[in-house]
C-alpha atoms as a PDB file:
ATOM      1  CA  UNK A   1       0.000   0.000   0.000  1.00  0.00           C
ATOM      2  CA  UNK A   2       1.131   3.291  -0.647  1.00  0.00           C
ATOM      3  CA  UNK A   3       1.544   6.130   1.850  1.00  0.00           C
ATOM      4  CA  UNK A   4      -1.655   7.880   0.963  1.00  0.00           C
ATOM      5  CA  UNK A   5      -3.961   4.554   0.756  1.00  0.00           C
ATOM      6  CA  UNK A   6      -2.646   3.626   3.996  1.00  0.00           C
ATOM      7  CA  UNK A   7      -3.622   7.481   5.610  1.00  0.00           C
ATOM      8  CA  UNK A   8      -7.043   7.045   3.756  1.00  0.00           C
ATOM      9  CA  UNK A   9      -7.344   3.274   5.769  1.00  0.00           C
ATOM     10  CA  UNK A  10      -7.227   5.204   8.701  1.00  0.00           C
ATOM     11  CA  UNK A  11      -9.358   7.792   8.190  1.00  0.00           C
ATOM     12  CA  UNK A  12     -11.907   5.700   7.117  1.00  0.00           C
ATOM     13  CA  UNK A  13     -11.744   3.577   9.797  1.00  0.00           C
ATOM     14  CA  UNK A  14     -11.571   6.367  12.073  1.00  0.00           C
ATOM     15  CA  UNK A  15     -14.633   7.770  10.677  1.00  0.00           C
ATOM     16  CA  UNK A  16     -16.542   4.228  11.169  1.00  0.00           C
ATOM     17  CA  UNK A  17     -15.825   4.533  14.913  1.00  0.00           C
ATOM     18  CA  UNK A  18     -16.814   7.794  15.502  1.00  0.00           C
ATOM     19  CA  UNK A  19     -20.127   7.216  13.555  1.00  0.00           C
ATOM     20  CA  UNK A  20     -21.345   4.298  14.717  1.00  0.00           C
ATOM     21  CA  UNK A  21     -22.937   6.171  18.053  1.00  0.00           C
ATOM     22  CA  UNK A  22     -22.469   9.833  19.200  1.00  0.00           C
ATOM     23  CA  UNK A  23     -22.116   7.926  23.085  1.00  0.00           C
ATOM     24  CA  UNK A  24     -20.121   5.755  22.035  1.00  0.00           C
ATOM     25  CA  UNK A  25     -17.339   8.530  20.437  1.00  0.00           C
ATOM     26  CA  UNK A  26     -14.880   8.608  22.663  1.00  0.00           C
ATOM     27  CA  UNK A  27     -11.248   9.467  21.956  1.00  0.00           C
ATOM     28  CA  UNK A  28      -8.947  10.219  19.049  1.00  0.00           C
ATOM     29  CA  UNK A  29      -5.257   9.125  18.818  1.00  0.00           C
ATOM     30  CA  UNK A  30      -2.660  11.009  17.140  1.00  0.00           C
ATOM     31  CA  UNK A  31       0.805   8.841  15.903  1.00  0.00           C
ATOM     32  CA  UNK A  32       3.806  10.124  15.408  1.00  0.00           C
ATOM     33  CA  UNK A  33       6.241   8.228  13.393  1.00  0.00           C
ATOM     34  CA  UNK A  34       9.489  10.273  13.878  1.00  0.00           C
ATOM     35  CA  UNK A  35      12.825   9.955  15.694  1.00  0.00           C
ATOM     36  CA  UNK A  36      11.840  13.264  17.785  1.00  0.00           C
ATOM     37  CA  UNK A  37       8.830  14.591  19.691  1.00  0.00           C
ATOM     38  CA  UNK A  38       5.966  16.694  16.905  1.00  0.00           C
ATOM     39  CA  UNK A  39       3.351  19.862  17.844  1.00  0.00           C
ATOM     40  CA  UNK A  40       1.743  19.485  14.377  1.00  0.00           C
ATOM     41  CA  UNK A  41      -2.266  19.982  13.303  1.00  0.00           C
ATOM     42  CA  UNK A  42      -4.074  16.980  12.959  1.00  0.00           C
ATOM     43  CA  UNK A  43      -7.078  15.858  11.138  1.00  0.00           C
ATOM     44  CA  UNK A  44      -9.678  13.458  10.959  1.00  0.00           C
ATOM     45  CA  UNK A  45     -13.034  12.791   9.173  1.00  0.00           C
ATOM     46  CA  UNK A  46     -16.705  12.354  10.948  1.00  0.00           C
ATOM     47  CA  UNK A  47     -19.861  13.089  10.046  1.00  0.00           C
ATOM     48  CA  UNK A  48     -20.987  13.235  14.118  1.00  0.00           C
ATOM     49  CA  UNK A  49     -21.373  17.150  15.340  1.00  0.00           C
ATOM     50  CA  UNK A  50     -18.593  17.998  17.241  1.00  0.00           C
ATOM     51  CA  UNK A  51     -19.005  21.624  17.035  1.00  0.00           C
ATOM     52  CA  UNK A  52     -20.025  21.474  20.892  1.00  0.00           C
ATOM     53  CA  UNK A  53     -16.938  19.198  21.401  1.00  0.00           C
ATOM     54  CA  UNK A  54     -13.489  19.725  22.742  1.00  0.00           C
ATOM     55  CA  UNK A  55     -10.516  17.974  23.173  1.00  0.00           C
ATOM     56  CA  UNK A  56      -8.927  16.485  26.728  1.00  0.00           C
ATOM     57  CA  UNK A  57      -5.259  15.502  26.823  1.00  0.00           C
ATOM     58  CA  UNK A  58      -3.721  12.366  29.217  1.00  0.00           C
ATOM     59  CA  UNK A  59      -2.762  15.851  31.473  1.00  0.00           C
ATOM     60  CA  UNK A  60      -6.206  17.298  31.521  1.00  0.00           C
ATOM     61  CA  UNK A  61      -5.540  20.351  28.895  1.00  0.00           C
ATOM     62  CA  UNK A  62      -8.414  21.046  26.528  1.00  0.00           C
ATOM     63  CA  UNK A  63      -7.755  21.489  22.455  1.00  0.00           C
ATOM     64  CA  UNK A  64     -10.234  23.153  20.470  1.00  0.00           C
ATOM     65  CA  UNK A  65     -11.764  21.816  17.399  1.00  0.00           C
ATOM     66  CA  UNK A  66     -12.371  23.646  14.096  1.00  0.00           C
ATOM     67  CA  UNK A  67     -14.750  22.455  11.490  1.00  0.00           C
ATOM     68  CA  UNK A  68     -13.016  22.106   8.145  1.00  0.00           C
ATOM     69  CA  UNK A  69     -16.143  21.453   5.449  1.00  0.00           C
ATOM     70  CA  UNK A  70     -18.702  19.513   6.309  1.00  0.00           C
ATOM     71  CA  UNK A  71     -17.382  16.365   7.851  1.00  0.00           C
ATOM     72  CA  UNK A  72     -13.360  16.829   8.657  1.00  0.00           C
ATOM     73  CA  UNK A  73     -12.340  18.320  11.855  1.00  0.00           C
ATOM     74  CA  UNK A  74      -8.542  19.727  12.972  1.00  0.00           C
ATOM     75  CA  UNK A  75      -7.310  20.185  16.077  1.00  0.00           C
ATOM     76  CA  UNK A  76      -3.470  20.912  17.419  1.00  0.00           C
ATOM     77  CA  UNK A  77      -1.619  17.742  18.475  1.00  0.00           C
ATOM     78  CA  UNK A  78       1.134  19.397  21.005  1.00  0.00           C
ATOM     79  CA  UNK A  79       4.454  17.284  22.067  1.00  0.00           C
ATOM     80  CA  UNK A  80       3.197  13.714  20.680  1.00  0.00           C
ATOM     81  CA  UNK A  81       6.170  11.680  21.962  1.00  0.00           C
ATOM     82  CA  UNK A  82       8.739   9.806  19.062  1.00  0.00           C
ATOM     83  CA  UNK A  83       7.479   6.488  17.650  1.00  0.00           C
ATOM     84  CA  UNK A  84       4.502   6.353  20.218  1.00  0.00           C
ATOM     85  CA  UNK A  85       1.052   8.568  20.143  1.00  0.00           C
ATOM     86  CA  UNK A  86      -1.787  10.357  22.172  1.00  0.00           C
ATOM     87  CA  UNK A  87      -4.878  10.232  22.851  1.00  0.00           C
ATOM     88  CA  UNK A  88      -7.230  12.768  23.403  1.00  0.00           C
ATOM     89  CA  UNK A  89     -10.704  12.188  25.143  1.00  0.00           C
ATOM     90  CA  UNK A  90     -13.943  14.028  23.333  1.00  0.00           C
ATOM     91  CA  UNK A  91     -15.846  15.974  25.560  1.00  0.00           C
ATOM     92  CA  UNK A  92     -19.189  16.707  24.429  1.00  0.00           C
ATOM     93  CA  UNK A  93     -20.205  20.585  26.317  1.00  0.00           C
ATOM     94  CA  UNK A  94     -23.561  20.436  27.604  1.00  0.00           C
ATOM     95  CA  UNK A  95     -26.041  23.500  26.719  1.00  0.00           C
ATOM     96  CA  UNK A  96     -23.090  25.773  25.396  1.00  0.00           C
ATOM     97  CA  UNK A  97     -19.803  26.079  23.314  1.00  0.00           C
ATOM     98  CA  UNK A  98     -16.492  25.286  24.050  1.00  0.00           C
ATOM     99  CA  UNK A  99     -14.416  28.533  24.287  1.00  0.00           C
ATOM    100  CA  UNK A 100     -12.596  29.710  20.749  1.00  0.00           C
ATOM    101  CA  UNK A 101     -10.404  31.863  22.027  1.00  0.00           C
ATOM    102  CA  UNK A 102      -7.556  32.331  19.755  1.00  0.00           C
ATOM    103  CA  UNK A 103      -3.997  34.676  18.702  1.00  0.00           C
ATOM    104  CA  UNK A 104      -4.989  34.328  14.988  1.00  0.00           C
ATOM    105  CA  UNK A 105      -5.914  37.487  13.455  1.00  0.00           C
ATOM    106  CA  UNK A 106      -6.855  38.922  10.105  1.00  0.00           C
ATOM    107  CA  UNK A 107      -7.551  42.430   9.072  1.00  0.00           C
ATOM    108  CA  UNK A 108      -7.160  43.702   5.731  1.00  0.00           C
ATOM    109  CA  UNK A 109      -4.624  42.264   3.826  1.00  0.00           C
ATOM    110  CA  UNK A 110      -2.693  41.018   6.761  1.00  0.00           C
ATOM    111  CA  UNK A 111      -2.866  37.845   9.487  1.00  0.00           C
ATOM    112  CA  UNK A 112      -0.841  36.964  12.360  1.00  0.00           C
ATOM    113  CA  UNK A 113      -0.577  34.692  15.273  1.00  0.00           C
ATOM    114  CA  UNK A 114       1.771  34.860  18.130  1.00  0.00           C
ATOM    115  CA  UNK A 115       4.853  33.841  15.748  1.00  0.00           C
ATOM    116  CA  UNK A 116       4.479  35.547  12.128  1.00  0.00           C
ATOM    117  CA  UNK A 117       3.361  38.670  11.034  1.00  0.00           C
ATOM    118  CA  UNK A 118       1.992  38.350   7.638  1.00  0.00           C
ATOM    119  CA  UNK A 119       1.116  41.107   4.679  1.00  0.00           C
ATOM    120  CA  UNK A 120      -0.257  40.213   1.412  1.00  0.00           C
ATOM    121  CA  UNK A 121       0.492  42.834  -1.899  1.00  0.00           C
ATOM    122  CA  UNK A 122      -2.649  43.970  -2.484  1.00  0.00           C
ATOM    123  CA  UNK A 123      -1.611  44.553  -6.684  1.00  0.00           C
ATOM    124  CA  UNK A 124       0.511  41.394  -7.057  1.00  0.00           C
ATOM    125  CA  UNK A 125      -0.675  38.883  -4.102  1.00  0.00           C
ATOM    126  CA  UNK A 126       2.925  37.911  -3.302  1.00  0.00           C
ATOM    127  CA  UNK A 127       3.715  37.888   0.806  1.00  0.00           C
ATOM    128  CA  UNK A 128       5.081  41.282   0.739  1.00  0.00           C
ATOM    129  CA  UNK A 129       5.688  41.003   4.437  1.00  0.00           C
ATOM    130  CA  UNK A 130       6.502  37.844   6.425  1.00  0.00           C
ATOM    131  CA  UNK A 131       7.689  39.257  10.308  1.00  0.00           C
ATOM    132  CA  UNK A 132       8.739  36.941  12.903  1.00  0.00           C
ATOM    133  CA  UNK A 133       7.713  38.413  16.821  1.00  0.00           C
ATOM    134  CA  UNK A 134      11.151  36.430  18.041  1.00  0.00           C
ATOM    135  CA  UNK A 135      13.645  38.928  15.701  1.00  0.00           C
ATOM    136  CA  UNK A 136      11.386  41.341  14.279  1.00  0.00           C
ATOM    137  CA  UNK A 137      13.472  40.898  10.734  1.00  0.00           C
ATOM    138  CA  UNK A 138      11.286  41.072   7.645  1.00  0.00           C
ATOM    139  CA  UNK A 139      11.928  37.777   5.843  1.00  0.00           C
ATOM    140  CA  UNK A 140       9.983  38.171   2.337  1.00  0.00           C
ATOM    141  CA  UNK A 141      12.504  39.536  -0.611  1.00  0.00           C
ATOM    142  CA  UNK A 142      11.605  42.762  -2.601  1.00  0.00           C
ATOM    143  CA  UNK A 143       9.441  41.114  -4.974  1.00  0.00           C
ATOM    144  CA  UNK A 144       7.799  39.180  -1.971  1.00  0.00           C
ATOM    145  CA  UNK A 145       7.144  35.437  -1.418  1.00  0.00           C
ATOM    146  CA  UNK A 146       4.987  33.037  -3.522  1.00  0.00           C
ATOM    147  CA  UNK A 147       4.597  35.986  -6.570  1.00  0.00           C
ATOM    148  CA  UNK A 148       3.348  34.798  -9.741  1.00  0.00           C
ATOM    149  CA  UNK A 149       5.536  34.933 -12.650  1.00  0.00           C
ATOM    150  CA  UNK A 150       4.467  33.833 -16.405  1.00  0.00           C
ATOM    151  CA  UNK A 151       7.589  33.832 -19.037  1.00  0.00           C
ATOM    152  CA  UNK A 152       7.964  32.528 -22.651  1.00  0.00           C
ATOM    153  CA  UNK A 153      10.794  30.370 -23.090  1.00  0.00           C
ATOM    154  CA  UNK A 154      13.851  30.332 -20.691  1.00  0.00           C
ATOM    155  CA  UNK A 155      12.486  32.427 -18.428  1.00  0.00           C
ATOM    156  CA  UNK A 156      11.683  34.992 -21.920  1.00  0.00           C
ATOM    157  CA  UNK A 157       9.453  38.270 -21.256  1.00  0.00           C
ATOM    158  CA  UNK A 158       8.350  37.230 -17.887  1.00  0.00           C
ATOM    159  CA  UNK A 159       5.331  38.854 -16.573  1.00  0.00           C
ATOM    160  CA  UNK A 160       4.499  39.399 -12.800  1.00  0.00           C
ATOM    161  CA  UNK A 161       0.925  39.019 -12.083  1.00  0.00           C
ATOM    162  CA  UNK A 162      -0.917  42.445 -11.274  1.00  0.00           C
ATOM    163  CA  UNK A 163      -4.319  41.428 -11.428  1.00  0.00           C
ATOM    164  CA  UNK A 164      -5.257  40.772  -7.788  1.00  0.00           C
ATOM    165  CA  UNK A 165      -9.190  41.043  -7.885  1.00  0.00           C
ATOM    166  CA  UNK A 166      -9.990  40.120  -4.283  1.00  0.00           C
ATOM    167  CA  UNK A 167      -8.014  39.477  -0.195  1.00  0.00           C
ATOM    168  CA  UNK A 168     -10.893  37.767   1.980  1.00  0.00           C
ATOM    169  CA  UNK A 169     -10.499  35.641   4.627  1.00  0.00           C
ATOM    170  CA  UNK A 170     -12.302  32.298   3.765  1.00  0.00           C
ATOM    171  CA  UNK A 171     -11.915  30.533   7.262  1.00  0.00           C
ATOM    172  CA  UNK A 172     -11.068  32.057  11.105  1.00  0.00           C
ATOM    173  CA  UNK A 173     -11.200  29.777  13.997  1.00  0.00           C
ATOM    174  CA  UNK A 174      -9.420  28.377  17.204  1.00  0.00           C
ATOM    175  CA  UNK A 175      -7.255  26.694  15.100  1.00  0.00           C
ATOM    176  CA  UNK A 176      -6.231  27.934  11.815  1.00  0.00           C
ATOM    177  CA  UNK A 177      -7.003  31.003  10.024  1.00  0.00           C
ATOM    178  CA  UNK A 178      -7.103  31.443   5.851  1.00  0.00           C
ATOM    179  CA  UNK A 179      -6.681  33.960   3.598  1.00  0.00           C
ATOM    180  CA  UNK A 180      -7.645  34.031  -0.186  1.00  0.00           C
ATOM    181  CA  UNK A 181      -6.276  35.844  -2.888  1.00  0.00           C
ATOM    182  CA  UNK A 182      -8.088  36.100  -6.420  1.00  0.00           C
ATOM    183  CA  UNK A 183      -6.815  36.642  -9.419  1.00  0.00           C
ATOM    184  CA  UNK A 184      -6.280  36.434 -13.499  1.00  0.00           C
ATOM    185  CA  UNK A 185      -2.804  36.601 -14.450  1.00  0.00           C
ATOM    186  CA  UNK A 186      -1.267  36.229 -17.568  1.00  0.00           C
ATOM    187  CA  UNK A 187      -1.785  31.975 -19.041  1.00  0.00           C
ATOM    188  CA  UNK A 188      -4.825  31.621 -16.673  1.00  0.00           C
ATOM    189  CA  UNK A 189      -8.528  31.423 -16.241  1.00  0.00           C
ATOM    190  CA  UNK A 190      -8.064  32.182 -12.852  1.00  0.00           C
ATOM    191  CA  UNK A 191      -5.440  32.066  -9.755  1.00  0.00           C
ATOM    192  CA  UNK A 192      -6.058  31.115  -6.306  1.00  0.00           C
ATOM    193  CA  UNK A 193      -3.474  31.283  -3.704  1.00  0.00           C
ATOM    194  CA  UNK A 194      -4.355  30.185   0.127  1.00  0.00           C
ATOM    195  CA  UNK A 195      -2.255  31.672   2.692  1.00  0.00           C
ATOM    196  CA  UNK A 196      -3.217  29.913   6.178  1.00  0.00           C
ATOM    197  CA  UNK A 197      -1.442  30.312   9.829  1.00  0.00           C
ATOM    198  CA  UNK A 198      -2.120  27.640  12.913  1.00  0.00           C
ATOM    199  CA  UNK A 199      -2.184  28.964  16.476  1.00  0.00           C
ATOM    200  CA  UNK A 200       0.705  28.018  18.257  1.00  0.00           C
ATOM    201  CA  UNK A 201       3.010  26.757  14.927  1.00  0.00           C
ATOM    202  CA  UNK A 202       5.517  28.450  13.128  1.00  0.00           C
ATOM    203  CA  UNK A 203       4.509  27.634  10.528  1.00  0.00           C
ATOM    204  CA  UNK A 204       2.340  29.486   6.905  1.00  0.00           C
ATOM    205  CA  UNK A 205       0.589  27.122   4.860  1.00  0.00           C
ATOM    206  CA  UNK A 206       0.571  27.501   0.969  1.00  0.00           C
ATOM    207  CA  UNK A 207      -1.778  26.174  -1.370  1.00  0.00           C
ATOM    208  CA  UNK A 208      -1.862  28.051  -5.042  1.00  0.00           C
ATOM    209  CA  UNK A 209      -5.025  26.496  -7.444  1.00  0.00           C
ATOM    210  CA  UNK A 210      -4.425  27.448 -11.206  1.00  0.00           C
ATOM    211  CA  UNK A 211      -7.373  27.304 -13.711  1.00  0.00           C
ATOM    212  CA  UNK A 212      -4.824  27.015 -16.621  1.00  0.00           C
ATOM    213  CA  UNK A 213      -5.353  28.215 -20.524  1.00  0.00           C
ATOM    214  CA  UNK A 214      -4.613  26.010 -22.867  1.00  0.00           C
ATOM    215  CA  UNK A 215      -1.732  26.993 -24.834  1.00  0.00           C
ATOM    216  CA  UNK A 216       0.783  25.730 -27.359  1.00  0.00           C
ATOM    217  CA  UNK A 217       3.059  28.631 -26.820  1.00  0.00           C
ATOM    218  CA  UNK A 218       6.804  27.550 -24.958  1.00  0.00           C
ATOM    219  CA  UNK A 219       5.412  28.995 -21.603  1.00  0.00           C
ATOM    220  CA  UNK A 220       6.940  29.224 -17.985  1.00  0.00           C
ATOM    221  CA  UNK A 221       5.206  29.340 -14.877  1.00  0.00           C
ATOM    222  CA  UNK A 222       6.308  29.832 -11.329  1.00  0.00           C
ATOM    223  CA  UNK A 223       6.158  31.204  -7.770  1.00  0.00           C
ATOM    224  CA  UNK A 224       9.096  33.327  -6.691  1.00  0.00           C
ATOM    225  CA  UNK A 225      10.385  32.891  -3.568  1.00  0.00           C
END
């Protein structure tokens, strides 16, 4: 089996479990694989509510929960030890929500959380600035991270995209936090680049979706970093 079959076993049978009986829902248990100790996000599939659930830890610390579509949930797996796992214990909240406080923030074109300071170009959607609270040093170069360039040939007459339409924030939660940029640059339909930050990780999360032209040109295509 490959790596991704073998993820999708689990998920699946995850999802069995928790769906067989809201009562009888009772834990999820996070693996990690690696040599070293991993804070990472996990997620897992279920078509039970859990938007009045939270997470308990073997030390008695609560994790929120954040709906991702309809039926996937993420939460933040802290210090799962090397080659062993955790569990963490659903708790269903009786008559009220579990608390969403969180140190992700969006306003404008910008998001942060208590690690990175982030600032999208609101002409070319590149990360124009990408601050980190620990140095204060601005890490995105002058043309700015993740920019969209369009060439001919060897890199021929390239074309930075300057056709940013819209910067909205498309998720904001206790756990993660997304930004979208919309566009139409040069050898698409359409561009959109997700820009997403995790409380607690230092860590921004990339995903760019191209509706391509077709073309028979020699073309180039690439995000500058």
């Amino acid at each position: 089996l490959t790596a991704d079959s073998l993820a999708e076993a689990i998920e699946q049978g995850l999802d069995i479990q928790l769906n067989s009986q809201k009562e009888k829902v009772k834990y999820v248990e996070v693996f990690n694989t690696s040599f070293w100790p991993r804070t990472d996000v996990a997620k897992f599939a279920s078509s039970v509510d859990l938007s009045r659930a939270t997470l308990r830890d073997d030390a008695g610390n609560l994790h929120p929960l954040q709906a991702v579509g309809s039926k996937e949930w993420i939460f933040l797996a802290k210090d799962v030890p090397p080659l062993s796992s955790r569990a963490y214990i659903i708790v269903f909240e009786k008559g009220k929500k579990p608390s969403s406080q969180t140190t992700l923030r969006m306003a404008g074109s910008q998001m942060s959380n208590e690690h990175v300071s982030i600032r999208m170009n609101e002409k070319t959607g590149a990360i124009s600035e990408l601050i980190t609270t620990s140095d204060g040093k601005n890490y995105a170069a002058a043309e700015g991270l993740n920019a969209y360039v369009y060439s001919g040939r060897n890199a021929k007459n390239p074309i930075v995209n300057e056709t940013v339409k819209t910067i909205v924030p498309v998720a904001q939660g206790p756990v993660a936090a997304t930004m979208r940029i919309t566009s139409a640059p040069a050898g698409t339909h359409s561009l959109q680049q997700d820009i997403t930050l995790y409380k607690g990780l230092k860590r921004v999360d990339i995903q760019n979706v191209i509706d391509k032209k077709k073309s028979y040109e020699y073309e180039n295509i690439r995000f500058a970093f």
